[in-house]
Protein backbone atom coordinates (compact mmCIF):
# COMPACT_ATOMS: atom_id res chain seq x y z
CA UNK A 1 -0.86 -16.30 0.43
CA UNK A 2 -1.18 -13.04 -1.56
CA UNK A 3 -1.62 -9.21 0.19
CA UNK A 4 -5.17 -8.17 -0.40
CA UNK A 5 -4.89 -4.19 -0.23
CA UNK A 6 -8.69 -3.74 1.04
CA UNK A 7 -7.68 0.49 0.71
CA UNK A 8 -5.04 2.93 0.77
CA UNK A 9 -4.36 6.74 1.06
CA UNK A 10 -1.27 8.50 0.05
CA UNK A 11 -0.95 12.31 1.50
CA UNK A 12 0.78 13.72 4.50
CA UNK A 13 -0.47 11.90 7.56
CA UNK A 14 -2.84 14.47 9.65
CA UNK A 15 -3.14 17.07 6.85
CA UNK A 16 -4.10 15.25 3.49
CA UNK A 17 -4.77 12.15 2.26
CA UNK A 18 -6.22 11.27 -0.86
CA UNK A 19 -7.46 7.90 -2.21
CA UNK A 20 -8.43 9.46 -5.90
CA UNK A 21 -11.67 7.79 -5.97
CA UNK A 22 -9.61 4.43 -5.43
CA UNK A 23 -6.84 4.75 -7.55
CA UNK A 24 -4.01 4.48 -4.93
CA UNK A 25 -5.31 1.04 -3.75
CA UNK A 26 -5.79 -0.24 -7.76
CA UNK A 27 -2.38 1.12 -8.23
CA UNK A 28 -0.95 -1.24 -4.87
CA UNK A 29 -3.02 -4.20 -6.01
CA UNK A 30 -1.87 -3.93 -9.63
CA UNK A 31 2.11 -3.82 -7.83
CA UNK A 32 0.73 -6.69 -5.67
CA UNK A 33 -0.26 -8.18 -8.60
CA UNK A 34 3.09 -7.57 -10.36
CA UNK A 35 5.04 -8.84 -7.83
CA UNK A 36 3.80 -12.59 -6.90
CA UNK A 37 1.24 -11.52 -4.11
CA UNK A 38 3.81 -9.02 -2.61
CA UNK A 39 3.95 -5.37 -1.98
CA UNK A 40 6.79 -3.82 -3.51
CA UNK A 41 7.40 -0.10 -3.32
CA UNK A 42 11.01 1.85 -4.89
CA UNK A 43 10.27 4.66 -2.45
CA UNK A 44 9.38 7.17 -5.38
CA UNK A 45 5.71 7.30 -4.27
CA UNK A 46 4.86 10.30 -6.83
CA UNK A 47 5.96 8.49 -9.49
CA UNK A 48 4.19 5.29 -8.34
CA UNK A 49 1.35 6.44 -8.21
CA UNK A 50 1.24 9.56 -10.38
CA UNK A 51 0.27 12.53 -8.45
CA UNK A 52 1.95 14.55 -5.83
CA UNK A 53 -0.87 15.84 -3.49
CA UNK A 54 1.84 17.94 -1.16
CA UNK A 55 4.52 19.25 -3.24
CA UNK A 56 7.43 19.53 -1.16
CA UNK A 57 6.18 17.92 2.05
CA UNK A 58 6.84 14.78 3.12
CA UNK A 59 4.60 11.63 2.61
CA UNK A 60 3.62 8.90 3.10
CA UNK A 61 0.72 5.80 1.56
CA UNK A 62 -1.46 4.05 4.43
CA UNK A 63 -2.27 1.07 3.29
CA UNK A 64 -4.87 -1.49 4.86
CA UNK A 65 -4.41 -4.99 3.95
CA UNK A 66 -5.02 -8.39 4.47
CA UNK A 67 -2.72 -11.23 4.89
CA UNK A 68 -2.98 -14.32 6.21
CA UNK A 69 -6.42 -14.07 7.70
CA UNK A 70 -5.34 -11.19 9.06
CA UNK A 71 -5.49 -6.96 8.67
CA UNK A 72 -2.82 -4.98 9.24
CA UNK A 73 -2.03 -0.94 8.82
CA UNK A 74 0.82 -0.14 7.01
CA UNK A 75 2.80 3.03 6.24
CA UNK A 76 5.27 3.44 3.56
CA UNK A 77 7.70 6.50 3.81
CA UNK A 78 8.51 8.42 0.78
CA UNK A 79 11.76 8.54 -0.34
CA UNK A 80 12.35 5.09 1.44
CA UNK A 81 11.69 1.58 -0.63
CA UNK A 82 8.97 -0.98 1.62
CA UNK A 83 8.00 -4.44 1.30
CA UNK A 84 5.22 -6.96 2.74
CA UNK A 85 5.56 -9.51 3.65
């Protein structure tokens, strides 16, 4: 069964996080999309999803999806590549 990214923020946790009016989670369910019903991330987050809302902080994306009939909460560190399932 295919990830269903319900929504997503990418910031630095506790300080900002930014959903662009939705485009993080249309950028993860285009990758889903891309990637037979899998999240795929390289770990280059800015590039991924084109902005860089902390410039020279760490970050990180919280996504909320569904799989399986079930939600989970994911976090996906910059600079380090992530997969589901």
């Amino acid at each position: 069964m295919h990830v269903e990214v319900i929504n997503a923020w990418y910031g630095v946790q506790g300080r900002i996080e930014e959903n662009r009016g939705g485009q993080v989670a249309e950028r993860l369910r285009q990758n889903v999309a891309q990637n037979g019903g899998r999240l795929v991330l390289n770990g280059d987050l800015n590039a991924f999803f084109g902005f860089d809302p902390a410039p020279g902080a760490p970050k990180q994306a919280a996504i909320h999806v569904r799989h399986n009939g079930q939600e989970h909460h994911l976090r996906a560190n910059e600079g380090q590549p992530f997969h589901f399932p």
